[in-house]
N, C-alpha and C. Protein backbone atom coordinates (compact mmCIF):
# COMPACT_ATOMS: atom_id res chain seq x y z
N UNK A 1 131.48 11.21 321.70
CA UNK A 1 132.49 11.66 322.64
C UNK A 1 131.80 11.99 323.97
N UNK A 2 132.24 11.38 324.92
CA UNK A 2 131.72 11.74 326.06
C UNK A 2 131.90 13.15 326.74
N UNK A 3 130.99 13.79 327.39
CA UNK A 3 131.25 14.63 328.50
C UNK A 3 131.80 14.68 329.42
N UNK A 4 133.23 15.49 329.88
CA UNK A 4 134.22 14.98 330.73
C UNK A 4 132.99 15.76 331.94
N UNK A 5 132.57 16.40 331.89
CA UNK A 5 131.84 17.06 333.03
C UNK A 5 130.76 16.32 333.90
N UNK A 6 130.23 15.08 332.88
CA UNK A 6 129.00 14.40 333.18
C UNK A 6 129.44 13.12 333.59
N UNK A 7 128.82 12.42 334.50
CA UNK A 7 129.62 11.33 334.98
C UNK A 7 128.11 10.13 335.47
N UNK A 8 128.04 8.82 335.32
CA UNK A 8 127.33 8.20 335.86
C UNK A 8 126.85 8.40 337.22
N UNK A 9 127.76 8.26 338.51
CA UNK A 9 127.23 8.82 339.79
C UNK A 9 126.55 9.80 339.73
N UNK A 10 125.89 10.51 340.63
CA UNK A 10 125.60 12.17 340.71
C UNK A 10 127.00 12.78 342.14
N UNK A 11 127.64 12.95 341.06
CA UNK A 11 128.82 14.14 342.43
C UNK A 11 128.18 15.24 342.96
N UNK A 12 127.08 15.62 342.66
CA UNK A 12 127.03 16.84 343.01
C UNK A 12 127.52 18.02 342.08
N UNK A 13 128.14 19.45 343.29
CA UNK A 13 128.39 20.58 342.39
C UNK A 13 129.28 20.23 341.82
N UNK A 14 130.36 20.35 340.46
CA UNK A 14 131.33 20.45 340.12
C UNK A 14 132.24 21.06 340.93
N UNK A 15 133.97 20.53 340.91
CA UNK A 15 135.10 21.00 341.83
C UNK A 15 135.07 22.55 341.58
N UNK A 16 134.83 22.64 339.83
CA UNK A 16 135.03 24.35 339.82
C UNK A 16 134.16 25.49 340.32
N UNK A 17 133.06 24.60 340.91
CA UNK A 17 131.65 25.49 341.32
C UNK A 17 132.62 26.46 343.02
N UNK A 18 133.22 25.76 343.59
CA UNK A 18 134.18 26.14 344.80
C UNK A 18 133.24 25.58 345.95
N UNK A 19 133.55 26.30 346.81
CA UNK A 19 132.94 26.57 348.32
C UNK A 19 131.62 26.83 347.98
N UNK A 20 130.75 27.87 347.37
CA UNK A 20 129.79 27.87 347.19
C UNK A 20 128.95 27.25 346.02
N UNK A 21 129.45 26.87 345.09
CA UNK A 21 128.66 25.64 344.26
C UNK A 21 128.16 24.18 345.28
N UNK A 22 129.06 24.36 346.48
CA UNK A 22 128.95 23.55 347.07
C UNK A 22 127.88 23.19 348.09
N UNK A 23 127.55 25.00 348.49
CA UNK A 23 126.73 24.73 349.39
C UNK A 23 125.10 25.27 348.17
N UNK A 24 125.17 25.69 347.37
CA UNK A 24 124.33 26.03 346.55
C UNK A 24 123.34 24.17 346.49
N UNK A 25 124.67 23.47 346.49
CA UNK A 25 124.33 21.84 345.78
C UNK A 25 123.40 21.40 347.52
N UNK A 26 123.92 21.84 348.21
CA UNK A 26 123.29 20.85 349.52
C UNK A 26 122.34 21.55 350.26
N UNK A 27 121.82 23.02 349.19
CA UNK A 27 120.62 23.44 349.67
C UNK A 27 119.07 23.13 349.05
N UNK A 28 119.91 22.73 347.78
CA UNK A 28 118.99 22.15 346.62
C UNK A 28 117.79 21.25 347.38
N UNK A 29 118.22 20.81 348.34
CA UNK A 29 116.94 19.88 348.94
C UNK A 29 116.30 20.45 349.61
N UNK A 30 116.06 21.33 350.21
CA UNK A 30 114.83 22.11 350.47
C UNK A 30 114.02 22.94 349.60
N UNK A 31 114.47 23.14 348.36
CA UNK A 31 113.30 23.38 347.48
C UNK A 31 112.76 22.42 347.05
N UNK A 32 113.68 20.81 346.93
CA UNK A 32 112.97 19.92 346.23
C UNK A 32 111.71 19.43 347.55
N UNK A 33 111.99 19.47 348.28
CA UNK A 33 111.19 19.09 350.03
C UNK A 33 110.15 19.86 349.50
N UNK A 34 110.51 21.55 348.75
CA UNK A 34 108.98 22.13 348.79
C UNK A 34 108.00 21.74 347.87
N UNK A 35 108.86 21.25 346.67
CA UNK A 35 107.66 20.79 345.28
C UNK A 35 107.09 19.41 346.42
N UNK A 36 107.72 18.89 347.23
CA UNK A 36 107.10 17.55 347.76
C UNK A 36 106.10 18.49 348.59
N UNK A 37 106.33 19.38 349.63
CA UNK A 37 104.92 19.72 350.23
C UNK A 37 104.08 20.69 349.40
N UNK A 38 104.54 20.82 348.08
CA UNK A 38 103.01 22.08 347.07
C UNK A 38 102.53 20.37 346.96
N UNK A 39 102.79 19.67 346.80
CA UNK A 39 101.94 18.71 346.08
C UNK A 39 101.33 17.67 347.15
N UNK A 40 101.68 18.15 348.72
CA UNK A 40 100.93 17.26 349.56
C UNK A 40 99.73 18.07 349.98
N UNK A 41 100.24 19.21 349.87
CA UNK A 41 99.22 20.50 349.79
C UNK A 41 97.98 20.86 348.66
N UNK A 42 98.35 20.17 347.16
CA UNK A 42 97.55 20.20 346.39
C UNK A 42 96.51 18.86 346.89
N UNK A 43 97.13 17.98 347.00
CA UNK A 43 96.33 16.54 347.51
C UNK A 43 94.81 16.96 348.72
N UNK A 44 96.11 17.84 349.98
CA UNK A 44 94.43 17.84 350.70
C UNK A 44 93.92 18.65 350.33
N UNK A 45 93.89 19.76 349.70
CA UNK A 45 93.48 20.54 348.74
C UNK A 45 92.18 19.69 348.00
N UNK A 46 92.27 19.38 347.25
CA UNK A 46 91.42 18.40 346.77
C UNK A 46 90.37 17.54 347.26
N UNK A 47 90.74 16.84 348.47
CA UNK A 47 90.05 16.10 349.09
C UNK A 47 89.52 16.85 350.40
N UNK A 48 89.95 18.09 350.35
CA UNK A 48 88.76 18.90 351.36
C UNK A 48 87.72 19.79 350.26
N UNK A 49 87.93 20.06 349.07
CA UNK A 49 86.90 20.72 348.26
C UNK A 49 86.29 19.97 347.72
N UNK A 50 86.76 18.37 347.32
CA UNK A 50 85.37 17.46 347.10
C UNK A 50 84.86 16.30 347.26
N UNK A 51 85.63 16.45 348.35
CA UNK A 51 85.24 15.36 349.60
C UNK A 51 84.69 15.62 351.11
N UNK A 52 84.98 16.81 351.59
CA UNK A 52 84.32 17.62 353.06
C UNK A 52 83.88 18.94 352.17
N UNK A 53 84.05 19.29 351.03
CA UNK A 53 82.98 20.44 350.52
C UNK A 53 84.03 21.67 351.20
N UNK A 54 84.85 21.86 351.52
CA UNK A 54 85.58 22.70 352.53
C UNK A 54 86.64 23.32 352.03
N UNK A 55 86.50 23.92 350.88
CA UNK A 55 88.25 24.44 350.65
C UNK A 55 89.08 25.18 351.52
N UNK A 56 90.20 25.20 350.94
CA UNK A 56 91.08 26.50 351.74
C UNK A 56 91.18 27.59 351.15
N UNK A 57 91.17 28.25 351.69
CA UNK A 57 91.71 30.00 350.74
C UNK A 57 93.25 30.27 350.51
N UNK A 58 94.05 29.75 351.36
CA UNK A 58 95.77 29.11 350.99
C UNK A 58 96.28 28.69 350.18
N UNK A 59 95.45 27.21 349.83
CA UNK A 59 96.51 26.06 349.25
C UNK A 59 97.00 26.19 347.97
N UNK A 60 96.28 27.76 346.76
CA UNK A 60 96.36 27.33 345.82
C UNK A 60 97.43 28.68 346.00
N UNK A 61 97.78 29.48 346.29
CA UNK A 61 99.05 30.98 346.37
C UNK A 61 100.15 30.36 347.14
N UNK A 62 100.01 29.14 347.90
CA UNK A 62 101.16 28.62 348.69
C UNK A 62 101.90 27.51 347.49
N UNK A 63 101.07 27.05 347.05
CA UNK A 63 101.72 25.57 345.60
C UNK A 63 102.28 26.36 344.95
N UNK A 64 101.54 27.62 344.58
CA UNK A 64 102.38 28.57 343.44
C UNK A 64 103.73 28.48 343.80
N UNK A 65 103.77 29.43 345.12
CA UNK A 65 105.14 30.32 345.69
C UNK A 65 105.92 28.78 345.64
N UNK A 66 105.89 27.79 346.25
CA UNK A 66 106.64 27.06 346.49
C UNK A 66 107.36 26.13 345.37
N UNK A 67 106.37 26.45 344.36
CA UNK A 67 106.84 25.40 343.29
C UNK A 67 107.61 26.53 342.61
N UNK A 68 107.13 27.82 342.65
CA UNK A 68 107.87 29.05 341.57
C UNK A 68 109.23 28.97 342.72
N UNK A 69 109.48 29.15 343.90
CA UNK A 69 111.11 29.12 344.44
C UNK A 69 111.76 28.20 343.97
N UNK A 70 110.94 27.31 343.92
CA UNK A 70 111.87 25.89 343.38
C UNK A 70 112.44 25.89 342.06
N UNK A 71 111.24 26.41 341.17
CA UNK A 71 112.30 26.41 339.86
C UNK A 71 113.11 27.72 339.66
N UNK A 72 112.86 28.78 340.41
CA UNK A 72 114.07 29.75 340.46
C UNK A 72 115.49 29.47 341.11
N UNK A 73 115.05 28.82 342.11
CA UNK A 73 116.45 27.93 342.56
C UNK A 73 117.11 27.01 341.53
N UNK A 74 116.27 26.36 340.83
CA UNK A 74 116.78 25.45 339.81
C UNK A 74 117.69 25.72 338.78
N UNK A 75 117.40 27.11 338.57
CA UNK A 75 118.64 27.56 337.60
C UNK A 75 120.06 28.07 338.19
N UNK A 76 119.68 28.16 338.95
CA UNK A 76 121.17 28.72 340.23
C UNK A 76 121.70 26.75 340.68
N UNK A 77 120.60 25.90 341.40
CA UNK A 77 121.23 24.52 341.72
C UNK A 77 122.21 24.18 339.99
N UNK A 78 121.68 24.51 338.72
CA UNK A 78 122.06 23.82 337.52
C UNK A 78 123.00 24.24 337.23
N UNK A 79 123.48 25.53 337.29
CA UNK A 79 124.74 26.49 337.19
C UNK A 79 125.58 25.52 338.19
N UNK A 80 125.81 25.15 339.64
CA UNK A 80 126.53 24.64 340.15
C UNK A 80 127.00 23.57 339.96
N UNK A 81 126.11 22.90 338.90
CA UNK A 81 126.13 21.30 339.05
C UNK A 81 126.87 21.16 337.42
N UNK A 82 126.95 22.43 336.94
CA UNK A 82 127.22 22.33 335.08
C UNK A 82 126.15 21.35 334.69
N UNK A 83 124.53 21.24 335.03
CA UNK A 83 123.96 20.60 334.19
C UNK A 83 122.83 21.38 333.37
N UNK A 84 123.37 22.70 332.91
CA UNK A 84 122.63 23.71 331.99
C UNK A 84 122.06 22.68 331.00
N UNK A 85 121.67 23.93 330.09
CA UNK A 85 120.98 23.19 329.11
C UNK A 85 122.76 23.46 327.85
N UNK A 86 123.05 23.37 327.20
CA UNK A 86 124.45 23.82 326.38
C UNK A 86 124.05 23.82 324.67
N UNK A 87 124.65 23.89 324.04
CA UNK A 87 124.28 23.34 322.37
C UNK A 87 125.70 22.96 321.97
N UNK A 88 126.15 21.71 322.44
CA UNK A 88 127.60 20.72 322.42
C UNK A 88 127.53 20.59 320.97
N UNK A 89 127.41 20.96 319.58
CA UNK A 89 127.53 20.86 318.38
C UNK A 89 129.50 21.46 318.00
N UNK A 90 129.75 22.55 318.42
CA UNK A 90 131.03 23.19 318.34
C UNK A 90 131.78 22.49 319.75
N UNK A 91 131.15 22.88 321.13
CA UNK A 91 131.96 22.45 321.84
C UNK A 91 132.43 20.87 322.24
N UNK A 92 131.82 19.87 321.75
CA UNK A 92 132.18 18.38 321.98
C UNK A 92 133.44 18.24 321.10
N UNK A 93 133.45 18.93 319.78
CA UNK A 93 134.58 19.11 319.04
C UNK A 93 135.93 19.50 319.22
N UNK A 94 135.60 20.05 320.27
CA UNK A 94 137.01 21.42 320.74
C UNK A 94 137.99 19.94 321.47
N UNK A 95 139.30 20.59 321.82
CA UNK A 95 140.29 19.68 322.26
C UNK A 95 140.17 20.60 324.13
N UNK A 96 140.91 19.95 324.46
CA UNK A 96 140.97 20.35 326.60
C UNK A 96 141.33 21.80 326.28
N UNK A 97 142.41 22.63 325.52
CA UNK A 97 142.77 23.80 325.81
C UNK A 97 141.42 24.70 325.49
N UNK A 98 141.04 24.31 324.70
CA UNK A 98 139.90 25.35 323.94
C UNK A 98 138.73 25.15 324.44
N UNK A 99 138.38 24.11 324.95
CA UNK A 99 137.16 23.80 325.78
C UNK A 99 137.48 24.72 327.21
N UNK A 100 138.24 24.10 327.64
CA UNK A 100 138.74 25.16 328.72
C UNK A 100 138.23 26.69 328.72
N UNK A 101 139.30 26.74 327.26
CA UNK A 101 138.78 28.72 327.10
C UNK A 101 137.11 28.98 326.85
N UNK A 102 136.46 27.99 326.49
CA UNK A 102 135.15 28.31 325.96
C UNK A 102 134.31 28.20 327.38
N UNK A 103 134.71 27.51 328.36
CA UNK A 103 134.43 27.82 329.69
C UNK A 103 134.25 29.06 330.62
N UNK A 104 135.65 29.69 330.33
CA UNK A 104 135.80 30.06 330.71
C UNK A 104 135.19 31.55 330.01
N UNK A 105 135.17 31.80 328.62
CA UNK A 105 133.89 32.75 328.17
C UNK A 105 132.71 32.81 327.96
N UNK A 106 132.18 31.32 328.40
CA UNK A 106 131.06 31.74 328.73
C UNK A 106 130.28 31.67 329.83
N UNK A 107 131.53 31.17 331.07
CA UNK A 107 130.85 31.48 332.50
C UNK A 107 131.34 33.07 332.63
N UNK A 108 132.00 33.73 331.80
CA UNK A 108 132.23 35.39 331.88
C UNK A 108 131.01 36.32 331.26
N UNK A 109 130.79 35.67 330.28
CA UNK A 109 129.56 36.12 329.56
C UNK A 109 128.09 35.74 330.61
N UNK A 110 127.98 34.58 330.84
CA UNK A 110 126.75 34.37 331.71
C UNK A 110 126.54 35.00 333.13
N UNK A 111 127.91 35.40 333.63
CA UNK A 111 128.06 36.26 334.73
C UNK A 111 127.61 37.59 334.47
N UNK A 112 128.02 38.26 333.29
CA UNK A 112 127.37 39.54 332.61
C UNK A 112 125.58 39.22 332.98
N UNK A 113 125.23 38.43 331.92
CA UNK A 113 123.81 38.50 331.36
C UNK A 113 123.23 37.98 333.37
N UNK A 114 124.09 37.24 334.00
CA UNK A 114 123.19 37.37 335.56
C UNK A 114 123.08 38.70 336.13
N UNK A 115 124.40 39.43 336.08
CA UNK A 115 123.95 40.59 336.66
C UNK A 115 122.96 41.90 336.25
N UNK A 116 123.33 41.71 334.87
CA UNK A 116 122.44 42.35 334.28
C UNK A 116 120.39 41.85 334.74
N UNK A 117 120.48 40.82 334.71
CA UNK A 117 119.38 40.31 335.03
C UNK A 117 119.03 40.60 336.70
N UNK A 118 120.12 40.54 337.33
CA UNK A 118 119.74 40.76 338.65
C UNK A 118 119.46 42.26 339.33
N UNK A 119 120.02 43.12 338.24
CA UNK A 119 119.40 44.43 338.01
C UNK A 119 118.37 44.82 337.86
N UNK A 120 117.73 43.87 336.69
CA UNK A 120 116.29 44.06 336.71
C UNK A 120 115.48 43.80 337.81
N UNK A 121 116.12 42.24 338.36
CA UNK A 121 114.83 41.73 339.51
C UNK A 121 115.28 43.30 340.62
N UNK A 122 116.79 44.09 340.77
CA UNK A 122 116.38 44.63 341.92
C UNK A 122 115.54 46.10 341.87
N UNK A 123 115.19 46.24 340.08
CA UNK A 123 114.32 47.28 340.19
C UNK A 123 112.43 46.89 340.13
N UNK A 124 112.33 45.15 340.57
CA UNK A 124 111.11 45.23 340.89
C UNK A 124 110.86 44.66 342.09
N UNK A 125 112.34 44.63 342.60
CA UNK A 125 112.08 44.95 344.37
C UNK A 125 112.23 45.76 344.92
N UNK A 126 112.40 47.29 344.24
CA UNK A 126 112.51 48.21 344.69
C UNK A 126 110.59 49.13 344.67
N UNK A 127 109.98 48.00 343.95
CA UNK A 127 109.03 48.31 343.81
C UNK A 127 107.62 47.68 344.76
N UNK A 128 108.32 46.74 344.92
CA UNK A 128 107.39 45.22 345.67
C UNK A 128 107.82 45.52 346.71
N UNK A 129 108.86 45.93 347.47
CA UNK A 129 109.45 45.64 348.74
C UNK A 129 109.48 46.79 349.47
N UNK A 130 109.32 47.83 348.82
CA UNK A 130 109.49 49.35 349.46
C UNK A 130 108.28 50.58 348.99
N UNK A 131 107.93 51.45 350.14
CA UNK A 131 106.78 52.21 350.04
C UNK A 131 107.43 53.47 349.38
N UNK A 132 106.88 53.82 348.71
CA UNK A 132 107.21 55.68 348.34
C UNK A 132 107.93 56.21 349.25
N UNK A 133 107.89 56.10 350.35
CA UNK A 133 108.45 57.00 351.32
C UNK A 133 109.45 56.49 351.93
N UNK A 134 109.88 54.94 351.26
CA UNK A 134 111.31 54.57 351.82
C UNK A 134 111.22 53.45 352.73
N UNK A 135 109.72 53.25 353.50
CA UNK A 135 109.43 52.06 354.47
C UNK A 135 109.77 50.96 353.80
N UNK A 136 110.30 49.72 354.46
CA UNK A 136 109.75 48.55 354.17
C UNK A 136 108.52 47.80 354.02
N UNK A 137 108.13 47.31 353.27
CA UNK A 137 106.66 46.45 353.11
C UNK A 137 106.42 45.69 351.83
N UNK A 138 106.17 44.31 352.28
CA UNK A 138 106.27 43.52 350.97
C UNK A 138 104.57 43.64 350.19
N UNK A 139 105.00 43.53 349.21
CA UNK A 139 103.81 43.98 348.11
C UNK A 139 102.98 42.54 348.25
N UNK A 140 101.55 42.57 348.24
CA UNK A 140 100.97 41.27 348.60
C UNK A 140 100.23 41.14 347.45
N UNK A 141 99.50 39.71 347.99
CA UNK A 141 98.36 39.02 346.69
C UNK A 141 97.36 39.70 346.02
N UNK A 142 96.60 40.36 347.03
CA UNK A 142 95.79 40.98 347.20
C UNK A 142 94.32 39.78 346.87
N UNK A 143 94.43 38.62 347.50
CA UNK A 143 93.30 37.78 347.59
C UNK A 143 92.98 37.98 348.80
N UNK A 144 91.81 37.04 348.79
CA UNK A 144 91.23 37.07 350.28
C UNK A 144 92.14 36.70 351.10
N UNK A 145 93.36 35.57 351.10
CA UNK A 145 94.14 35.48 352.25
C UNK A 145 95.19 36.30 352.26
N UNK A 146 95.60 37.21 351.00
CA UNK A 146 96.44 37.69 350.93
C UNK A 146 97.86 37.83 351.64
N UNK A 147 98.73 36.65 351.11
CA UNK A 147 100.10 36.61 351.93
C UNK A 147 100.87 37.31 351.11
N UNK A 148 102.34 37.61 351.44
CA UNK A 148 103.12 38.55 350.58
C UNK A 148 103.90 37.74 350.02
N UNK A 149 103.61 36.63 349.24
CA UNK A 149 104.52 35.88 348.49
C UNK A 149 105.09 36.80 347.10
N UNK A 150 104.08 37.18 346.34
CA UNK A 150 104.76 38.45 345.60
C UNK A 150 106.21 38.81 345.40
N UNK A 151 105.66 39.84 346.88
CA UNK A 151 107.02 40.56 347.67
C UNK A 151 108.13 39.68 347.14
N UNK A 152 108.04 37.98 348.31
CA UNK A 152 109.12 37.65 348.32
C UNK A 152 109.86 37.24 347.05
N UNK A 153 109.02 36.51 346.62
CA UNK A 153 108.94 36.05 345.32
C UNK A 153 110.41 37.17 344.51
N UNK A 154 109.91 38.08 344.68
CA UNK A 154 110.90 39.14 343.61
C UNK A 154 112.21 39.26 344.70
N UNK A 155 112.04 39.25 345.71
CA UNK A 155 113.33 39.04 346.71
C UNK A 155 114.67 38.33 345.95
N UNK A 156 113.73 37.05 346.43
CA UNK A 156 114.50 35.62 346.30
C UNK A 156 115.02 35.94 344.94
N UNK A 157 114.03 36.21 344.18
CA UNK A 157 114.65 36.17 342.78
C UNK A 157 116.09 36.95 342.41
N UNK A 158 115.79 38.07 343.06
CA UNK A 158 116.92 39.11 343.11
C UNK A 158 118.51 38.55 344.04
N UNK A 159 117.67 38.02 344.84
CA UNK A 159 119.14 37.12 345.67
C UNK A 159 119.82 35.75 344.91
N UNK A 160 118.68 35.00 344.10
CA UNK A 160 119.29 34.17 343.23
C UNK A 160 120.01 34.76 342.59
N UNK A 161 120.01 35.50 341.73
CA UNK A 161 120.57 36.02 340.33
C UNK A 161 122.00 36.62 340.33
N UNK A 162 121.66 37.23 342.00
CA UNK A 162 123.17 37.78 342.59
C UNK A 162 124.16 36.50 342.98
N UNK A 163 123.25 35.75 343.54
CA UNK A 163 124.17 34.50 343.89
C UNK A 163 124.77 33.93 342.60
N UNK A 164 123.54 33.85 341.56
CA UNK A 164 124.37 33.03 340.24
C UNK A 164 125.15 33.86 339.24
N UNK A 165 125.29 34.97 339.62
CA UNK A 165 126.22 36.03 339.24
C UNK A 165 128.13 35.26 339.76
N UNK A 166 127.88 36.05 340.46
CA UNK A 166 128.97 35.20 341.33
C UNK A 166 129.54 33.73 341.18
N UNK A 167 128.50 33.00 341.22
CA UNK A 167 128.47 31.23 341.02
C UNK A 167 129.77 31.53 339.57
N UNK A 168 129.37 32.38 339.03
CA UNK A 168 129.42 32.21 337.48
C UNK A 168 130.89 32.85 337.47
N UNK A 169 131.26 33.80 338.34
CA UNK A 169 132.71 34.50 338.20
C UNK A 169 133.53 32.93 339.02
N UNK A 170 133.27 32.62 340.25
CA UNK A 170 134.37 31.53 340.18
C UNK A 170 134.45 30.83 339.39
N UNK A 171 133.20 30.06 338.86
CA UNK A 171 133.74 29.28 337.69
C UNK A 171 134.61 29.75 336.84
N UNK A 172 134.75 30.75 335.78
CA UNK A 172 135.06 31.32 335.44
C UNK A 172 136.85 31.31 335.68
N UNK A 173 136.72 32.06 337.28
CA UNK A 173 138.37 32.13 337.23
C UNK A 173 139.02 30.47 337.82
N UNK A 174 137.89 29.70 338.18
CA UNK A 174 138.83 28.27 338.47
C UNK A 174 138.70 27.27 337.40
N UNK A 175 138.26 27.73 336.41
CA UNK A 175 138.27 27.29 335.11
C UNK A 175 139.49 27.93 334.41
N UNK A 176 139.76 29.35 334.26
CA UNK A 176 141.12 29.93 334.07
C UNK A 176 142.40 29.06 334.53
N UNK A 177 142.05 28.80 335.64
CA UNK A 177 143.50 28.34 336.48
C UNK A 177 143.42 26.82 336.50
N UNK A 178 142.63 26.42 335.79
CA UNK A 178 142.73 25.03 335.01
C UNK A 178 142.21 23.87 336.20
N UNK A 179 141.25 24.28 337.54
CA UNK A 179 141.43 23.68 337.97
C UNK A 179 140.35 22.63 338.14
N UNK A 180 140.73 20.98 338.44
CA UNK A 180 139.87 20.34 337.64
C UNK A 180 139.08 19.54 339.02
């Protein structure tokens, strides 16, 4: 039985993702742009440490950060696109009404377990991002080049989670209202 959700083309976000599944879908390419520059970055990377003898003190905390945004984005781009991971054993079975409802409880349920989750990331940006005394300041590498990817790192994360919080309530109610 096929997946009414999955389709040969790539559409993009799903209709039920809304306005913002939408733009979630057409931001997706600048993280994928970044796994393309961690890995043009790993390249001269390489060929300046053993080929000019010359490393950088950068290239290897910048591939991290950029490849780690990317796959934190990835679970927020996959939510929009309905291309989770699922276990279709019960649900390929179900008929349109009940598939429907099973949609619709468990983009209610996954909206729970995001916020809940996005709770956590904001109590370790309350830790990374802010001084005892209330200042701002992002928590750093603490290597020799030491940038504050860290910091952001737990940011972003915390802003994903809120975003796929949300992602997850429209679905949810434009899945309710049947809309396809």
């Amino acid at each position: 039985m096929e997946n009414p959700h999955e389709s040969k083309a790539d559409p993009g976000a799903i209709p039920q993702a809304g306005w913002l599944g939408g733009l979630i879908d057409r931001l997706g390419v600048v993280f994928a742009l970044g796994i393309v520059a961690a890995m043009l970055i790993l390249i001269q990377e390489v060929f300046l440490r053993y080929v000019l003898n010359a490393p950088t003190i950068w290239a290897h905390e910048t591939t991290i950060f950029l490849s780690g945004v990317a796959f934190i984005y990835g679970g927020l781009y996959c939510t929009a696109r309905d291309r989770h991971i699922r276990v279709v054993l019960i649900y390929d079975m179900l008929g349109p009404r009940l598939r429907r409802a099973f949609d619709v409880v468990i983009s209610i349920v996954s909206a729970g377990a995001s916020t809940m989750f996005a709770w956590a990331a904001w109590q370790m940006v309350l830790r990374s991002a802010f001084t005892p005394d209330g200042s701002f300041r992002l928590e750093r590498s603490g290597s020799a080049w030491d940038p504050v990817f860290p910091g952001l790192s737990k940011v972003f994360l915390f802003i994903v989670l809120v975003l796929m919080a949300l992602q997850f309530l429209i679905l949810a109610y434009n899945y309710a209202r049947g809309r396809k």
